[in-house]
N, C-alpha and C. Protein backbone atom coordinates (compact mmCIF):
# COMPACT_ATOMS: atom_id res chain seq x y z
N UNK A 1 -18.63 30.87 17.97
CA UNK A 1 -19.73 30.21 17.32
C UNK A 1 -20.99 30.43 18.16
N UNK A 2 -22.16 30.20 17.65
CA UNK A 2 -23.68 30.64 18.12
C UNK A 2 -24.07 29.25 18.78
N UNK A 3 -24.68 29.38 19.68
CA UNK A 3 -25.33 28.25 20.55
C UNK A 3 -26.62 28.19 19.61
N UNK A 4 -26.96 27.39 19.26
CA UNK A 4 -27.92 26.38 18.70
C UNK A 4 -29.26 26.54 19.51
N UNK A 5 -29.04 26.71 20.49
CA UNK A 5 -30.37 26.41 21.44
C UNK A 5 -30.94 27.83 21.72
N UNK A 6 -29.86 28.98 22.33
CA UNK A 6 -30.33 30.28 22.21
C UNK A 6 -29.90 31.46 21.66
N UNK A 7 -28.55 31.40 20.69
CA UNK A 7 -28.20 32.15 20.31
C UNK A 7 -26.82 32.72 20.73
N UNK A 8 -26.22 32.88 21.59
CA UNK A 8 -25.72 33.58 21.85
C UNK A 8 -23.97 32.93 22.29
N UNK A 9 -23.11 33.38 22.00
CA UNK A 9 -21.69 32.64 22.17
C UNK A 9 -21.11 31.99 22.68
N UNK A 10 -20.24 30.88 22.07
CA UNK A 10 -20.08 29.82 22.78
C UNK A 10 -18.38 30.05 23.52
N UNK A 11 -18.09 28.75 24.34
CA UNK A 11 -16.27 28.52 24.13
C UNK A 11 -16.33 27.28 24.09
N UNK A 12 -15.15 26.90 23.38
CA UNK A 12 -14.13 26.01 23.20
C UNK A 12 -14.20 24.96 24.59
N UNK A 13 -14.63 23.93 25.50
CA UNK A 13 -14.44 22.68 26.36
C UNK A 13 -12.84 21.95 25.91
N UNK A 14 -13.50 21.26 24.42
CA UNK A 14 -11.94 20.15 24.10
C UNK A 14 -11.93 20.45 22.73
N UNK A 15 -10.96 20.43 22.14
CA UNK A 15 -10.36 20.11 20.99
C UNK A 15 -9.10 18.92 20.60
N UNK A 16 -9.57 18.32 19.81
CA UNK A 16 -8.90 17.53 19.34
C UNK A 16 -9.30 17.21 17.46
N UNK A 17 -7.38 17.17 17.15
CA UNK A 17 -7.13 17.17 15.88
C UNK A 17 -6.67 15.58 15.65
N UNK A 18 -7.31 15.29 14.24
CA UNK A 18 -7.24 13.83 13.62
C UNK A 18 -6.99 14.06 12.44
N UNK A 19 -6.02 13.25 11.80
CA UNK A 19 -5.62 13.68 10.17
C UNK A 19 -6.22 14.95 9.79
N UNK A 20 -7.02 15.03 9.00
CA UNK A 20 -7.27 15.98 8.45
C UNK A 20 -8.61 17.34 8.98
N UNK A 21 -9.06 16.57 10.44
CA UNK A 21 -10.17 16.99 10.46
C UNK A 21 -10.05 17.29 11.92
N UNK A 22 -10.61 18.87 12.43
CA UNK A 22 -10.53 19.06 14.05
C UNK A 22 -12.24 18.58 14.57
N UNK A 23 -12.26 18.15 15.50
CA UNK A 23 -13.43 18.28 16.37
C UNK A 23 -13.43 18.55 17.85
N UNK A 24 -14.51 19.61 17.90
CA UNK A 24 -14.64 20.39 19.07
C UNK A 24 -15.45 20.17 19.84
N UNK A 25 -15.27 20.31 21.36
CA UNK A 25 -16.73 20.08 21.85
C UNK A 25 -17.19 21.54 22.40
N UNK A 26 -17.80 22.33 22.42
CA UNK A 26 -18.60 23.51 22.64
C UNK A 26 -19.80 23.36 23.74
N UNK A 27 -19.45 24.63 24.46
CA UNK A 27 -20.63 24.74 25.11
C UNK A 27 -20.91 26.16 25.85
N UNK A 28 -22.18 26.78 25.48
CA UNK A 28 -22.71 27.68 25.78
C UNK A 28 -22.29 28.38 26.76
N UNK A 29 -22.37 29.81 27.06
CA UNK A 29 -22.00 30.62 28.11
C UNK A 29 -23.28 31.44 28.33
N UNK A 30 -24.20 31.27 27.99
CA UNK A 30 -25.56 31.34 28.75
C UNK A 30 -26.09 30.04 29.75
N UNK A 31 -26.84 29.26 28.54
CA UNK A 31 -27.56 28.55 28.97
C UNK A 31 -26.73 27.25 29.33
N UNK A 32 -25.61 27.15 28.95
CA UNK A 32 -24.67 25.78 29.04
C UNK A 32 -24.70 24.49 28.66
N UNK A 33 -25.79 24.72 27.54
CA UNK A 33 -25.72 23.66 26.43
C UNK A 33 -24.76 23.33 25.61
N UNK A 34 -24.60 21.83 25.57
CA UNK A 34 -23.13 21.42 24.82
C UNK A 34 -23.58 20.52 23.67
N UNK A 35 -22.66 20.63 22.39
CA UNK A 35 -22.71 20.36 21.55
C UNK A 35 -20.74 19.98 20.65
N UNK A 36 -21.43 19.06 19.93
CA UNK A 36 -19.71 19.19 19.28
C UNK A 36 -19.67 19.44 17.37
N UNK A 37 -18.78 20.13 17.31
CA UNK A 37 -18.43 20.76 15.54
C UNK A 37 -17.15 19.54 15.48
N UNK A 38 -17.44 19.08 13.88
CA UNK A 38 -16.50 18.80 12.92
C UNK A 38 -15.80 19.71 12.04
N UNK A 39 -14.92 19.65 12.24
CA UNK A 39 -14.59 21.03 11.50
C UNK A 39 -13.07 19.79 10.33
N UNK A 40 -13.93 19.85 8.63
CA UNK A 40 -13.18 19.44 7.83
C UNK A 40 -12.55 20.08 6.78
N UNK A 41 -11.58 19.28 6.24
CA UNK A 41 -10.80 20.40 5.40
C UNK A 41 -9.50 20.24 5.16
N UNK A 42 -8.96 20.69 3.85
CA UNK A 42 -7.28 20.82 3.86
C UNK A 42 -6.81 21.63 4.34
N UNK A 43 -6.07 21.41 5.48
CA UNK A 43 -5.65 22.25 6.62
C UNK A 43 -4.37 22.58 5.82
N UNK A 44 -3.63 22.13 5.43
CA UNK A 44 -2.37 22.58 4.82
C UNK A 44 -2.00 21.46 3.44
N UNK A 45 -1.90 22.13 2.48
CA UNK A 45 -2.07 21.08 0.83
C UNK A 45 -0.90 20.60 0.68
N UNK A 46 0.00 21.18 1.51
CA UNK A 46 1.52 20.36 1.01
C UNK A 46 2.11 20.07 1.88
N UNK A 47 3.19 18.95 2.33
CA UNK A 47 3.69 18.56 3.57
C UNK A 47 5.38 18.41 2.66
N UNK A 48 6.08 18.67 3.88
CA UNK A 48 7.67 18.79 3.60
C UNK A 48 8.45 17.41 3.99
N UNK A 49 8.91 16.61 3.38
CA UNK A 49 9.61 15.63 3.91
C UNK A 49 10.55 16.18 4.69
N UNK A 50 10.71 15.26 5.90
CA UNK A 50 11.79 15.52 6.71
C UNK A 50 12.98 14.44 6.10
N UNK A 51 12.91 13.75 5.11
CA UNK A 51 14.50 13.58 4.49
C UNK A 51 15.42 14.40 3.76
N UNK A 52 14.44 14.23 2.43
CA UNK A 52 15.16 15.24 1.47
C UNK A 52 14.35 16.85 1.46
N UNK A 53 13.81 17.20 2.29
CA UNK A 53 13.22 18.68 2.56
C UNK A 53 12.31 18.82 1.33
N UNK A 54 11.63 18.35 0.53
CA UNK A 54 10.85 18.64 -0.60
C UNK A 54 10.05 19.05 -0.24
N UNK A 55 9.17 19.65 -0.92
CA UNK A 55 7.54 20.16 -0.65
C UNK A 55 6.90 19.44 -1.27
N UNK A 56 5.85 18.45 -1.00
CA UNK A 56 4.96 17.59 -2.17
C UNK A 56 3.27 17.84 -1.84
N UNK A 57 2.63 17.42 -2.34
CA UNK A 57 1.20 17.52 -2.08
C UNK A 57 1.13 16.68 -0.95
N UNK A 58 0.27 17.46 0.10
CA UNK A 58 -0.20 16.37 1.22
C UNK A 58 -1.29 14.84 0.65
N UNK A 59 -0.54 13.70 -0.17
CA UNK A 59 -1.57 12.80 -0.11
C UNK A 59 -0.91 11.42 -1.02
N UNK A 60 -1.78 10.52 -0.63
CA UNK A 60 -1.70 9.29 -0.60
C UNK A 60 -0.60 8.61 -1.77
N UNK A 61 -0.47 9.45 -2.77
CA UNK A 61 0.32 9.22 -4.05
C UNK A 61 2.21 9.54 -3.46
N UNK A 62 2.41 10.36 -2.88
CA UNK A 62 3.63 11.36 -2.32
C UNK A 62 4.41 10.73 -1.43
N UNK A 63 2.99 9.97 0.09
CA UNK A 63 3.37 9.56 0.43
C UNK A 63 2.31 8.62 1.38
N UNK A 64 3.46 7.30 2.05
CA UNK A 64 2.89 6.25 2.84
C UNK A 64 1.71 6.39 3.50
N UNK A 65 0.90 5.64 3.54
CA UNK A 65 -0.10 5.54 4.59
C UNK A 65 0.66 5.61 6.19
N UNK A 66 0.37 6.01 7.30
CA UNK A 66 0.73 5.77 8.40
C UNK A 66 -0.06 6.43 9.80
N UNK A 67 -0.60 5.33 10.47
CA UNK A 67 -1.51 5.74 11.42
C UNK A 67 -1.16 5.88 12.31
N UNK A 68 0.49 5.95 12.70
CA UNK A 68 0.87 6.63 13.60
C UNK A 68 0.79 7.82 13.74
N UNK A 69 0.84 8.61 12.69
CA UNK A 69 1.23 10.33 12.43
C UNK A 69 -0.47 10.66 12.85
N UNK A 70 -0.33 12.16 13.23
CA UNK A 70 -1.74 12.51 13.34
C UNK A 70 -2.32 13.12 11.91
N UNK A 71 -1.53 13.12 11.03
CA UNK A 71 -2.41 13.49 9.49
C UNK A 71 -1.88 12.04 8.63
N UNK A 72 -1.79 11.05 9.22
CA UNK A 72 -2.09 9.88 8.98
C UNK A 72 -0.98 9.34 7.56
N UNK A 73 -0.03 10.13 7.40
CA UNK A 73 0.56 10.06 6.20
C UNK A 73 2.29 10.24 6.92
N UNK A 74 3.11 9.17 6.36
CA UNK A 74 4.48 9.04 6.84
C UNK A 74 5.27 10.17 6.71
N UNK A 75 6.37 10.66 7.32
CA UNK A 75 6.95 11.76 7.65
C UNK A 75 8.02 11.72 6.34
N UNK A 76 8.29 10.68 5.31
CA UNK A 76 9.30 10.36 4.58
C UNK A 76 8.48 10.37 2.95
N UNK A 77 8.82 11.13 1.96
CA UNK A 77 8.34 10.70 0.61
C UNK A 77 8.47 9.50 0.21
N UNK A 78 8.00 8.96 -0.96
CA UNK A 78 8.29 7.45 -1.10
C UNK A 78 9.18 7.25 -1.80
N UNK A 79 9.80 8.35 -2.12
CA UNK A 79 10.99 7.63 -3.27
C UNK A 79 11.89 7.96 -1.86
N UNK A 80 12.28 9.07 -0.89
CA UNK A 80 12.87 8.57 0.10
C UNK A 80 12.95 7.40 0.83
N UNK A 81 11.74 6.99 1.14
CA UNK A 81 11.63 5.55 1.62
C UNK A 81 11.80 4.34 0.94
N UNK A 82 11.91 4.38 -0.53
CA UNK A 82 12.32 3.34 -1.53
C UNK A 82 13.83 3.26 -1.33
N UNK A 83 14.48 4.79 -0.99
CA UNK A 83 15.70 4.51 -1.34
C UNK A 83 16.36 3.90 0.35
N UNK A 84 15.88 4.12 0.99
CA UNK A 84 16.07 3.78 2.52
C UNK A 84 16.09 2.12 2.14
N UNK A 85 14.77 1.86 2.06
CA UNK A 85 13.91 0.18 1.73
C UNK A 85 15.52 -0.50 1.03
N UNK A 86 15.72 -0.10 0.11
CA UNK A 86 16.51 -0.77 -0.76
C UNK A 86 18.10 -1.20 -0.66
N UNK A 87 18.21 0.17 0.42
CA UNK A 87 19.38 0.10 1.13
C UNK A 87 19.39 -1.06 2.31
N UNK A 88 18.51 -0.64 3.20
CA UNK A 88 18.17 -1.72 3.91
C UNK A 88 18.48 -3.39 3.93
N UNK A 89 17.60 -3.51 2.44
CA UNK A 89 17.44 -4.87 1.95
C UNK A 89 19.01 -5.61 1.64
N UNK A 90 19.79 -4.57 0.57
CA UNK A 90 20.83 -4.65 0.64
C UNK A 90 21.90 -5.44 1.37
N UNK A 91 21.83 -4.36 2.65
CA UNK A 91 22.76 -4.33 3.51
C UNK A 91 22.43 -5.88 4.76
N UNK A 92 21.39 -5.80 4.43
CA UNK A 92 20.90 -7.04 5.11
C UNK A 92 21.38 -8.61 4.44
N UNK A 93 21.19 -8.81 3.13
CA UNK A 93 21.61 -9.34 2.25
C UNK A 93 23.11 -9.62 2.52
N UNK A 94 23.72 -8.68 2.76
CA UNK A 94 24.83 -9.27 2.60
C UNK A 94 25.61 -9.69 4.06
N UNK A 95 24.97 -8.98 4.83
CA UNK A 95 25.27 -9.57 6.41
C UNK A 95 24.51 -10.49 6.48
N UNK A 96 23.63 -11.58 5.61
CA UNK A 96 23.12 -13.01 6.09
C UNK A 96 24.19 -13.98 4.94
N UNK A 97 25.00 -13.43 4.10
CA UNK A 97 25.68 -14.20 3.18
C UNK A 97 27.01 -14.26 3.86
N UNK A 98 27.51 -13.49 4.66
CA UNK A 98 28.59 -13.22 5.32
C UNK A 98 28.80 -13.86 6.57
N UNK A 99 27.22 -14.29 7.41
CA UNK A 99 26.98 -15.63 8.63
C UNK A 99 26.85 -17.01 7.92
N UNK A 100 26.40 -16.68 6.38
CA UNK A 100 26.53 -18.42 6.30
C UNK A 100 27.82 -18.75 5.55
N UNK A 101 28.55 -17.65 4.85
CA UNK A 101 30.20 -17.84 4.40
C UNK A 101 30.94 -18.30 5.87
N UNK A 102 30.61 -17.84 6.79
CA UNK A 102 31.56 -18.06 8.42
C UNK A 102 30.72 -19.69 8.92
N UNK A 103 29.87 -19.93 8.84
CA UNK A 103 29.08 -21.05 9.40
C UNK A 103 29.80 -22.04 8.37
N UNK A 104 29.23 -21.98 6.89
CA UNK A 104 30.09 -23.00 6.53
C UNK A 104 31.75 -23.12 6.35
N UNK A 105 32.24 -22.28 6.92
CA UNK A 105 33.88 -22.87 6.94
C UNK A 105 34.45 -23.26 8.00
């Protein structure tokens, strides 16, 4: 990229990637003026669940919000995670009916 101030090529200082968007900090190899790029965009349109291996659109409908991940979207589709959720609930359900069947006898 072109330095802003005189023209002439820059490098790369830091990079760092956030959901969907990289930002760079740059600085000159002349004059050593620094500056930083946003660089936005669909970096990749479809993301693969790591349950059932699907390919779905990378976004909010597909799957969970999650601000742990660095593209901010859960590693699990949601009907994977419904069916997880449900199991869950389940199984829970019946190991609290099974402490109060033993408590009251």
């Amino acid at each position: 990229m072109k330095c802003p101030e005189c023209g002439k090529s820059s490098r790369v200082v830091d990079s760092r990637s956030r959901y969907s968007e990289v930002t760079r900090r740059r600085e000159c190899r002349k004059c050593g003026a620094r500056w930083t790029t946003t660089e936005t965009g669909n970096r990749d349109a479809f993301k693969r669940c790591t349950r059932c291996r699907q390919v779905w659109p990378r976004s909010d409908t597909f799957y969970s919000a999650d601000k742990r991940n660095a593209d901010g979207l859960h590693s699990w589709c949601k009907p994977c995670f419904s069916k997880y959720d449900s199991r869950r609930k389940t199984e829970r359900r019946v190991a609290l009916a099974r402490i109060r069947r033993s408590e009251a006898a």
